[in-house]
N, C-alpha and C. Protein backbone atom coordinates (compact mmCIF):
# COMPACT_ATOMS: atom_id res chain seq x y z
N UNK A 1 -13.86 42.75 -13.50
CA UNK A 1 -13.19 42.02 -14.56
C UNK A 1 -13.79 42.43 -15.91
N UNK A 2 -13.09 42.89 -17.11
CA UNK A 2 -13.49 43.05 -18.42
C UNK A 2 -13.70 41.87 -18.55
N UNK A 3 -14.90 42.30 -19.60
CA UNK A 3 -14.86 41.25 -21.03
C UNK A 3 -13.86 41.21 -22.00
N UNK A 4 -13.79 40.25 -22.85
CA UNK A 4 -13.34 39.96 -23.81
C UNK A 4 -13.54 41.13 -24.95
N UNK A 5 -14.87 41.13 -24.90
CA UNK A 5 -15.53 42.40 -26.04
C UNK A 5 -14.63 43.74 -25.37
N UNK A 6 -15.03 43.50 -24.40
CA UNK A 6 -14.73 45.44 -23.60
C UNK A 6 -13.08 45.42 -23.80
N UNK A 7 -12.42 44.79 -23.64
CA UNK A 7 -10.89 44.42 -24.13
C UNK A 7 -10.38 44.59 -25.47
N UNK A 8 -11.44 44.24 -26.30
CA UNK A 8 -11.08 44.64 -27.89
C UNK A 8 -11.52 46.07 -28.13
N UNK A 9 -12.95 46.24 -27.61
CA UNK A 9 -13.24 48.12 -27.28
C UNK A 9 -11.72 48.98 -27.25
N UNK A 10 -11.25 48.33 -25.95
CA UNK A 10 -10.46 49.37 -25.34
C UNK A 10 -8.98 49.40 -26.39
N UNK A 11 -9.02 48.27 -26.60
CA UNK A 11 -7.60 48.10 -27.84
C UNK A 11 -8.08 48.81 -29.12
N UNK A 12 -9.02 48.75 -29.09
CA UNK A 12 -9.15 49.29 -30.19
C UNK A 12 -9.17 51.26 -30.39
N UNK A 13 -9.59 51.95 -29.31
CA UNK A 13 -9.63 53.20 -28.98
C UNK A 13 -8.04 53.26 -28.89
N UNK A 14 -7.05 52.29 -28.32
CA UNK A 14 -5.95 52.90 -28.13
C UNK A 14 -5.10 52.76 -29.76
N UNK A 15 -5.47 52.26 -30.08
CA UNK A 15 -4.74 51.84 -32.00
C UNK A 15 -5.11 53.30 -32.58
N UNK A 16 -6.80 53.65 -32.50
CA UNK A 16 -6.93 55.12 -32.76
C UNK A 16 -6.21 55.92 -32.15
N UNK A 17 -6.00 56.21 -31.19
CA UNK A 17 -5.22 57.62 -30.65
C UNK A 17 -3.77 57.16 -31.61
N UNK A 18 -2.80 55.98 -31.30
CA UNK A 18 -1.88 55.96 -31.76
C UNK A 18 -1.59 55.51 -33.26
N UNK A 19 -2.68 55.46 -34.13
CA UNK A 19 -2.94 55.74 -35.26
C UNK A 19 -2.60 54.14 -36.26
N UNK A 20 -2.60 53.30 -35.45
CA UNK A 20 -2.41 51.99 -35.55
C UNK A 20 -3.13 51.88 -36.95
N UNK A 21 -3.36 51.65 -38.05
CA UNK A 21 -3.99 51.33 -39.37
C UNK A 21 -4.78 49.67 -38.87
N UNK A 22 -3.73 48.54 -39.06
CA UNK A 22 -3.99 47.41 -38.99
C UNK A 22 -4.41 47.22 -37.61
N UNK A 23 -4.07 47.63 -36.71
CA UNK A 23 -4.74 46.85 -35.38
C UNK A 23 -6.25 47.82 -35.56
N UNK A 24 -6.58 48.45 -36.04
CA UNK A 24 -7.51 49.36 -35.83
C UNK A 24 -8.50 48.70 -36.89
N UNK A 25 -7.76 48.63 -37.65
CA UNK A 25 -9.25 47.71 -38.76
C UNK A 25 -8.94 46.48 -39.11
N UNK A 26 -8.26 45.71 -38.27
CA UNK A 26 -8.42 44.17 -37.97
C UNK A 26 -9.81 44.43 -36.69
N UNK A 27 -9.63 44.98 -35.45
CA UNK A 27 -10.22 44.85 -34.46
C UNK A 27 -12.01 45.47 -34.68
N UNK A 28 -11.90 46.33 -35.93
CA UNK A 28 -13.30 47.12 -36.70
C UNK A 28 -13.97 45.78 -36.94
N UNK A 29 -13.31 44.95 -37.70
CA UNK A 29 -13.71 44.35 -38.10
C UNK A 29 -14.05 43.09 -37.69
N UNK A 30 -13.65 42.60 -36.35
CA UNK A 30 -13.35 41.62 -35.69
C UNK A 30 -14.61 42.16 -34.84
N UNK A 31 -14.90 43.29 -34.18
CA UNK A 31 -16.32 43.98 -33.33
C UNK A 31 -17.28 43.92 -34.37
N UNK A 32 -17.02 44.02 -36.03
CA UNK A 32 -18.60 43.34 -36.55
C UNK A 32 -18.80 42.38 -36.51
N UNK A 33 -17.89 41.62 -36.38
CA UNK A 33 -18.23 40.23 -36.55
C UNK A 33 -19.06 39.80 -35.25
N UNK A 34 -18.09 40.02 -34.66
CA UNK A 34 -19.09 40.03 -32.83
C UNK A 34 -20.67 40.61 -32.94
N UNK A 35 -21.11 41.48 -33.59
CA UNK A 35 -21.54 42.34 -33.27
C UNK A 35 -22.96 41.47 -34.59
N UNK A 36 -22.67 41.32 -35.63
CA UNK A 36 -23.27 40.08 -36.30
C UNK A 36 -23.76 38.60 -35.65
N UNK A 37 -22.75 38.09 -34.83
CA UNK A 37 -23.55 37.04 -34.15
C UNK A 37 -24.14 37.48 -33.26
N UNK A 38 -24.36 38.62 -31.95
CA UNK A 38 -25.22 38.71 -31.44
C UNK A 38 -26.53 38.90 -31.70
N UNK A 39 -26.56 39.53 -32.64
CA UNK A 39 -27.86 39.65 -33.30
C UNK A 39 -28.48 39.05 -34.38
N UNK A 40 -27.40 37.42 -34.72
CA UNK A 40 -27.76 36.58 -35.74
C UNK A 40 -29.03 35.84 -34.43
N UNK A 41 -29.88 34.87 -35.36
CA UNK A 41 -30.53 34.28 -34.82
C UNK A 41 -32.03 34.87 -34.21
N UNK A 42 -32.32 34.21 -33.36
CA UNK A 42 -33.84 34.65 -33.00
C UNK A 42 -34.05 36.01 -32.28
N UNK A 43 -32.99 36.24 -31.99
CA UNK A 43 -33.33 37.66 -30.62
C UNK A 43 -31.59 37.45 -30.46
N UNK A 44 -31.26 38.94 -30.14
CA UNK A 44 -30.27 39.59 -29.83
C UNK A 44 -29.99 39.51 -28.60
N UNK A 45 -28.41 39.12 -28.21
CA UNK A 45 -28.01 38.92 -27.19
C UNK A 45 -26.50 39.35 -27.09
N UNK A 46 -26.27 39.28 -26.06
CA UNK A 46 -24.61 39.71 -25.53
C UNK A 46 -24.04 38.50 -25.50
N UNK A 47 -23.20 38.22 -26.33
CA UNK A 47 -22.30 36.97 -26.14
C UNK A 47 -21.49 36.58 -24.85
N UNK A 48 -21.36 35.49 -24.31
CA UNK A 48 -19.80 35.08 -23.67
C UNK A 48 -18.85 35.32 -23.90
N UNK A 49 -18.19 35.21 -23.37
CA UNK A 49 -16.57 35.21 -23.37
C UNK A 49 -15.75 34.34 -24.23
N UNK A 50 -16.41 32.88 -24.06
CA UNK A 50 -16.28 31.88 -25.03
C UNK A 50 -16.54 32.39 -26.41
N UNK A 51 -17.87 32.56 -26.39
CA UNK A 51 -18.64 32.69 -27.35
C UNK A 51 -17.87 34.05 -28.43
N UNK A 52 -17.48 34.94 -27.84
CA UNK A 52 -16.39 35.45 -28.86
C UNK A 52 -15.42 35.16 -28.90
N UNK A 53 -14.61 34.29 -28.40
CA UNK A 53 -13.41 33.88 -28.49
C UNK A 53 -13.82 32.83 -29.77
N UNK A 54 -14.78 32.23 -29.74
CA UNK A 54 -14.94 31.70 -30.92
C UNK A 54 -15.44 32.30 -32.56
N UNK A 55 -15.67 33.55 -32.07
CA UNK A 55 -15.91 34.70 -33.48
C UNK A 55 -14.37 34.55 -33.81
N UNK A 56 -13.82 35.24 -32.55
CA UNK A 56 -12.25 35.30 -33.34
C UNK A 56 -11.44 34.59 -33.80
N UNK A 57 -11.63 33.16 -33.12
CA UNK A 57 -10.82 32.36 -33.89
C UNK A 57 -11.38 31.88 -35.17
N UNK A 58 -12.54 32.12 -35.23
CA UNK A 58 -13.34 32.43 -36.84
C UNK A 58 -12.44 33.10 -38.02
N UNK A 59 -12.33 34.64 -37.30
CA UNK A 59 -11.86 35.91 -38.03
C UNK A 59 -10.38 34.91 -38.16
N UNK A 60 -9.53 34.42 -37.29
CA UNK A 60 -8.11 34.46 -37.31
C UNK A 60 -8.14 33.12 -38.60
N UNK A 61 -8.75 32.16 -38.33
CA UNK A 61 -8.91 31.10 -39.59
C UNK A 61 -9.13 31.38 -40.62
N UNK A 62 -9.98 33.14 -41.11
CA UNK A 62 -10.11 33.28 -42.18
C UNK A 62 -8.89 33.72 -43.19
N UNK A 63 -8.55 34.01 -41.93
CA UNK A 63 -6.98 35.01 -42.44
C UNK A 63 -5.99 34.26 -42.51
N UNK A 64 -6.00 32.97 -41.90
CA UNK A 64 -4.51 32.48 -42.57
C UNK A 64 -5.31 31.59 -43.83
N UNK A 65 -6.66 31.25 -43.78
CA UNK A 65 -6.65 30.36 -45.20
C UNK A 65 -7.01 31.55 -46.26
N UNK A 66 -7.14 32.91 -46.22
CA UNK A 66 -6.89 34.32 -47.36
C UNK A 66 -5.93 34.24 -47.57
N UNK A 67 -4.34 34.38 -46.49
CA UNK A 67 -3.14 34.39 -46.70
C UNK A 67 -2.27 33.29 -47.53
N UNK A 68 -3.27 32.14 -47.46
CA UNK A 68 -2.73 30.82 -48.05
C UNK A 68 -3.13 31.12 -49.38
N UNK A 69 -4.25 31.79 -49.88
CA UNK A 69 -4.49 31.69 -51.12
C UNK A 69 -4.07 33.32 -51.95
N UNK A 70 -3.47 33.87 -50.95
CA UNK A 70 -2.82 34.95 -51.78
C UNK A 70 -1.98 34.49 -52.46
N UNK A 71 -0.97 33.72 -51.54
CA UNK A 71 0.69 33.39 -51.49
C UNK A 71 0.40 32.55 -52.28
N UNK A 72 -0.13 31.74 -53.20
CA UNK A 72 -0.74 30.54 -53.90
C UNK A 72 -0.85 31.59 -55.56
N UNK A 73 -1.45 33.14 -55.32
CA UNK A 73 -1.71 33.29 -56.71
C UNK A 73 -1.02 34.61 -56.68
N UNK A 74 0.48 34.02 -55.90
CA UNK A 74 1.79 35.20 -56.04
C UNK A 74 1.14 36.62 -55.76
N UNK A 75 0.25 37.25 -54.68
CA UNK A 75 -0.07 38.14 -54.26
C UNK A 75 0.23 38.49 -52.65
N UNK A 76 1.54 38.22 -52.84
CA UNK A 76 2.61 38.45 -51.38
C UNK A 76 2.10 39.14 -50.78
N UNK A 77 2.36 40.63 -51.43
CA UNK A 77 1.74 41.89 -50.46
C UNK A 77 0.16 41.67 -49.47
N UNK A 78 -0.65 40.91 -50.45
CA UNK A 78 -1.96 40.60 -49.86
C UNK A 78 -2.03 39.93 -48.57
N UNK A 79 -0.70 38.71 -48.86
CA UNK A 79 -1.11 37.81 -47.73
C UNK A 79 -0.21 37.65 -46.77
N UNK A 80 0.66 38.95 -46.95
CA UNK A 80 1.35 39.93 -45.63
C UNK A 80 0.40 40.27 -44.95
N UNK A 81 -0.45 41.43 -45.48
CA UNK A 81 -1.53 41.79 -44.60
C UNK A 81 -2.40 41.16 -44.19
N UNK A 82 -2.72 39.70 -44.67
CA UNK A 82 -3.85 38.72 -43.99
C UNK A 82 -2.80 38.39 -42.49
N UNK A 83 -1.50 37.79 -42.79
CA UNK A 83 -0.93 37.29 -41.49
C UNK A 83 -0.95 38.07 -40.93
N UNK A 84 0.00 39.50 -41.30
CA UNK A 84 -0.10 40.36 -39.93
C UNK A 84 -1.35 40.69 -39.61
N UNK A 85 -2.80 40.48 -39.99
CA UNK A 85 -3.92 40.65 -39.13
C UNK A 85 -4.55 39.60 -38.26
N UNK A 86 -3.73 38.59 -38.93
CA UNK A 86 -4.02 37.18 -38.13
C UNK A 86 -3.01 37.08 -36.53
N UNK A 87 -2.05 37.74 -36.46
CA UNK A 87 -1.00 38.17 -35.92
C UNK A 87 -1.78 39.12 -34.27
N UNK A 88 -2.29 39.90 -35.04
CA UNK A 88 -3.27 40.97 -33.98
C UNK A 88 -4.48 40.01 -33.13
N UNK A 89 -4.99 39.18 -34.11
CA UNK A 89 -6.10 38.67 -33.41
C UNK A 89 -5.85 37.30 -32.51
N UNK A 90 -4.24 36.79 -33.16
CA UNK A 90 -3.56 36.06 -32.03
C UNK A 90 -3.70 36.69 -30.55
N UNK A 91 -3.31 38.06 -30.65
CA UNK A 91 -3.27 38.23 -29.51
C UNK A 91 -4.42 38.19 -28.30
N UNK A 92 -5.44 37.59 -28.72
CA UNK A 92 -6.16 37.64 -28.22
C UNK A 92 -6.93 35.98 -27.80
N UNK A 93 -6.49 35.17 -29.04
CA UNK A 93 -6.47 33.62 -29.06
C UNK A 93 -5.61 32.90 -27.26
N UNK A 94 -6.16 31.85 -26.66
CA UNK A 94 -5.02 31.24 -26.27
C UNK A 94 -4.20 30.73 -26.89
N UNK A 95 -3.25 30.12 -26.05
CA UNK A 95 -1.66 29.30 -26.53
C UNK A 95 -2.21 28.44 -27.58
N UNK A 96 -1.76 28.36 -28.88
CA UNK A 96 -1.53 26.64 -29.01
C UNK A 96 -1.47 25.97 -28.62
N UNK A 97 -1.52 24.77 -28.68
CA UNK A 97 -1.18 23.55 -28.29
C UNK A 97 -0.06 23.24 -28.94
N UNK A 98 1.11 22.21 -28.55
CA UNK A 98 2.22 22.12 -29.49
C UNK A 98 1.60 20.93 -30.28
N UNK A 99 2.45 19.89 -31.11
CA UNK A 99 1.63 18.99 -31.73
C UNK A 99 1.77 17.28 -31.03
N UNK A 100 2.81 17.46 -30.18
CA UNK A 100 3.43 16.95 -29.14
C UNK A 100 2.13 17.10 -27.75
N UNK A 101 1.52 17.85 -27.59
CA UNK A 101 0.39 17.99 -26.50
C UNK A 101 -0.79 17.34 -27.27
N UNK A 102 -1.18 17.74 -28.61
CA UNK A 102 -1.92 17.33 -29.27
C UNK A 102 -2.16 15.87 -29.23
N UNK A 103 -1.15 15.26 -29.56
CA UNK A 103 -0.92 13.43 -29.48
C UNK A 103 -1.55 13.04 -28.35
N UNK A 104 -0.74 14.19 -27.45
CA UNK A 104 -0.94 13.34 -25.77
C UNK A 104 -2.97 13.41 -25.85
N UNK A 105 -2.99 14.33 -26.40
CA UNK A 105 -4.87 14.79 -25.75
C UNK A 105 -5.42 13.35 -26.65
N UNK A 106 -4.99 13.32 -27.68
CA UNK A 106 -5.56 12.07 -28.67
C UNK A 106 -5.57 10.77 -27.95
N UNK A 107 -4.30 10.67 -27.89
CA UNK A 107 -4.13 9.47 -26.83
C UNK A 107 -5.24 8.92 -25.65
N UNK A 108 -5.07 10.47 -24.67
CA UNK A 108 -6.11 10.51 -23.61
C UNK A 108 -7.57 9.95 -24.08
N UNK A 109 -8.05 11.05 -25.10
CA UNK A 109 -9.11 10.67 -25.61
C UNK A 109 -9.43 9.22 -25.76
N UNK A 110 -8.62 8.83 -26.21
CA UNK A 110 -8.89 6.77 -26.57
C UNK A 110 -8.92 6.67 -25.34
N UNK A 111 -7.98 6.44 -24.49
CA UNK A 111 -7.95 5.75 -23.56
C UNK A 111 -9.03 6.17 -22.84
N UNK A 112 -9.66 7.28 -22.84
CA UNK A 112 -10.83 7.94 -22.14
C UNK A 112 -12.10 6.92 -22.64
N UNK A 113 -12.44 7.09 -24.01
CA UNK A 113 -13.29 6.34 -24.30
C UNK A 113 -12.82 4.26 -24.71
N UNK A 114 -12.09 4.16 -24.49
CA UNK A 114 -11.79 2.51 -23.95
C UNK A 114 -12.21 2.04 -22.80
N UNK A 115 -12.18 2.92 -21.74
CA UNK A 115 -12.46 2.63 -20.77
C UNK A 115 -13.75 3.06 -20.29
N UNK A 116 -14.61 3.75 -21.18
CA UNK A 116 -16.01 4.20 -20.86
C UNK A 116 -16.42 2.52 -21.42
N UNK A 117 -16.06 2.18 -22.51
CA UNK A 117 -16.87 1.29 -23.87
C UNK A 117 -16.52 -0.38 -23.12
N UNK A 118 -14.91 -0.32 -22.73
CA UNK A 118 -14.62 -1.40 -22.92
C UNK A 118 -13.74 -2.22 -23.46
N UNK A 119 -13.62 -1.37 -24.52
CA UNK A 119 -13.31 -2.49 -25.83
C UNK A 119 -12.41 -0.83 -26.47
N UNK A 120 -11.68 -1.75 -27.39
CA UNK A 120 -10.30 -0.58 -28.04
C UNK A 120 -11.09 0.26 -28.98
N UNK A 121 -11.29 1.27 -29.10
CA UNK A 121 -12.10 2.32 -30.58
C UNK A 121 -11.28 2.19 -31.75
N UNK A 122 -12.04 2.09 -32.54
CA UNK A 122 -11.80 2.14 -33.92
C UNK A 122 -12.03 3.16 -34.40
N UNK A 123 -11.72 3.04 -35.97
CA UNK A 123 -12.26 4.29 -36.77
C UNK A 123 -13.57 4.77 -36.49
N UNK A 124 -14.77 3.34 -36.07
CA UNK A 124 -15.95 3.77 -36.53
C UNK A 124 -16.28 4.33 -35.22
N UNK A 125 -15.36 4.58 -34.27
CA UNK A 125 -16.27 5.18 -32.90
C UNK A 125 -15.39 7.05 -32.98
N UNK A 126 -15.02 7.18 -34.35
CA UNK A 126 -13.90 8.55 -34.08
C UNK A 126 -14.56 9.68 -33.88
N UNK A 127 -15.92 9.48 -33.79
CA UNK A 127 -17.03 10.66 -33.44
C UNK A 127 -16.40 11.05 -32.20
N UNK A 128 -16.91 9.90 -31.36
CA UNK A 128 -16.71 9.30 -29.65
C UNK A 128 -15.31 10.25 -29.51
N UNK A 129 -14.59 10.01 -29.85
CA UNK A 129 -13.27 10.14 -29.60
C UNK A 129 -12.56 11.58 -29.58
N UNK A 130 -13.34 12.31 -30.99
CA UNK A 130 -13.52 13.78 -31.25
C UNK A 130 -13.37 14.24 -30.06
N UNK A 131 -14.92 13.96 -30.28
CA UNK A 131 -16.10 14.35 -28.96
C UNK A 131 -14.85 15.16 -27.20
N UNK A 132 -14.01 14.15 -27.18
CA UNK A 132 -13.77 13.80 -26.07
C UNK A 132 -12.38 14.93 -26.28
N UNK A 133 -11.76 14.78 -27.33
CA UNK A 133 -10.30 15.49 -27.25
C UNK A 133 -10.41 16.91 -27.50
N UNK A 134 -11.66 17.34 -28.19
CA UNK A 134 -11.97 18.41 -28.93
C UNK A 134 -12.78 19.04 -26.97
N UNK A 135 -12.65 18.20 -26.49
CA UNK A 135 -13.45 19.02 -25.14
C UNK A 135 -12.57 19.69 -24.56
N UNK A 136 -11.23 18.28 -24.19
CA UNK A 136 -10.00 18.67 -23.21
C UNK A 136 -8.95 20.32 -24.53
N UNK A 137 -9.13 19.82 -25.69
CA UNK A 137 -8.17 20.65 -26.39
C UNK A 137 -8.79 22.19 -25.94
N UNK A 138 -10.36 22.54 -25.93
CA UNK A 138 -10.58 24.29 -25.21
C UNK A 138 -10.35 25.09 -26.34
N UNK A 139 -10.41 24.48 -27.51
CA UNK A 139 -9.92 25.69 -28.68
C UNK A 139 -8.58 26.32 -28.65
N UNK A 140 -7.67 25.46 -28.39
CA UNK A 140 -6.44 25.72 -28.37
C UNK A 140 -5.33 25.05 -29.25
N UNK A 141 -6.59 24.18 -30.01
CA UNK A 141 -6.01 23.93 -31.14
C UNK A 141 -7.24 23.63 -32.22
N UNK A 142 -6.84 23.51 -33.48
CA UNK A 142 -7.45 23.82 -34.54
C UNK A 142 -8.21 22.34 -34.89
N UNK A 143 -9.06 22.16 -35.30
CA UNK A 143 -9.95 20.84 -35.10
C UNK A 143 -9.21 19.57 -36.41
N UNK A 144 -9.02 20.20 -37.24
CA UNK A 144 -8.07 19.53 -38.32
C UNK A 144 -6.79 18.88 -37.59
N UNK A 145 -5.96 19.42 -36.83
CA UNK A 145 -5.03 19.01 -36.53
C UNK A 145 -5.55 17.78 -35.69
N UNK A 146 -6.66 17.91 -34.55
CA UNK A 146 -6.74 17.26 -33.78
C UNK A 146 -7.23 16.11 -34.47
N UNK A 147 -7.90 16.28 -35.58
CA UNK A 147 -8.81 14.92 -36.18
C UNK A 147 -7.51 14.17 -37.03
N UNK A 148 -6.37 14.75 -37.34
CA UNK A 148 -5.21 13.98 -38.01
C UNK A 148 -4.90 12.90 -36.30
N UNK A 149 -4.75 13.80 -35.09
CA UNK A 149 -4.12 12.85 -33.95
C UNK A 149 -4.53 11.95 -33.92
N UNK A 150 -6.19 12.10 -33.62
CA UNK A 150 -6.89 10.92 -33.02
C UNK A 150 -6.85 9.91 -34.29
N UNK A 151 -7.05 10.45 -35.70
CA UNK A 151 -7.30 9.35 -36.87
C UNK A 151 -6.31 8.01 -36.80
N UNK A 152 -4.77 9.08 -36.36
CA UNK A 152 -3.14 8.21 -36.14
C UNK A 152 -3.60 7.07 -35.09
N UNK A 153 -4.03 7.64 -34.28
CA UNK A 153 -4.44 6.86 -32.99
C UNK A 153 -5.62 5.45 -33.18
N UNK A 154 -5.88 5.80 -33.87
CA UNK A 154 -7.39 4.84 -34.04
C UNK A 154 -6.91 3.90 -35.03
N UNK A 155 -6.19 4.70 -35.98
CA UNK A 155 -5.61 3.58 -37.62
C UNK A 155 -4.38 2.78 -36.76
N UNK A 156 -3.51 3.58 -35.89
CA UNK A 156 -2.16 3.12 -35.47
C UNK A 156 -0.76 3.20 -36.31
């Protein structure tokens, strides 16, 4: 079974032969980044699987909030090329979540922690509640969205 890394390797050698521009230096750049956290910190290591899946959805967040602030200071062309690189490194992201699954995980979450506690959660337990939806969600959705569900959920 490849890695994750060895998967972007190999995509990436094939963008070179077929002369790919953007998949080739989205993915350059997406292997430094990788290639920066392994060797951030105390001692150098080979990441997980997780563990770069969370570089990339790093890289892919940077690129739609670049693309947001192109399109913001009328620099279209710019934040063409942020999406379509955000586009490439999708491919490598899981599914979304719809926002309709999202609710449901929020939901769960309460009811998950109601029934640990007892008693109905409030705002002041929305750590608790995070905690819990942000486990089941797997990075399949974006933590903002999820903290709007659960907030709905907790305020009502």
């Amino acid at each position: 079974m490849t890695t994750l890394k060895e998967q972007l390797r190999t995509d990436l050698t094939a963008a070179m032969k077929s002369r790919d521009e953007l998949v080739k230096a989205t993915l350059r750049l997406t292997l430094t980044a990788i290639g920066n956290a392994e060797v951030s910190g105390t001692s150098a290591r080979e990441l997980s699987d997780d563990e770069v899946l969370t570089v990339i959805t790093k890289e892919s967040k940077k690129r739609a909030e670049s693309a947001e602030a192109f399109a913001a200071a009328g620099r279209d062309e710019q934040a063409a090329q942020e999406r379509a690189e955000a586009e490439v490194l999708a491919r490598y992201l899981p599914t979304q979540l719809s926002d309709d699954e999202v609710d449901a995980l929020a939901r769960q979450a309460v009811a998950d922690v109601t029934a640990e506690t007892g008693e109905q959660p409030g705002p002041r337990q929305m750590g608790q509640v995070m905690k819990k939806a942000n486990a089941a969600a797997e990075g399949r959705a974006e933590g903002g969205r999820i903290a709007a569900a659960v907030k709905k959920q907790l305020v009502g």
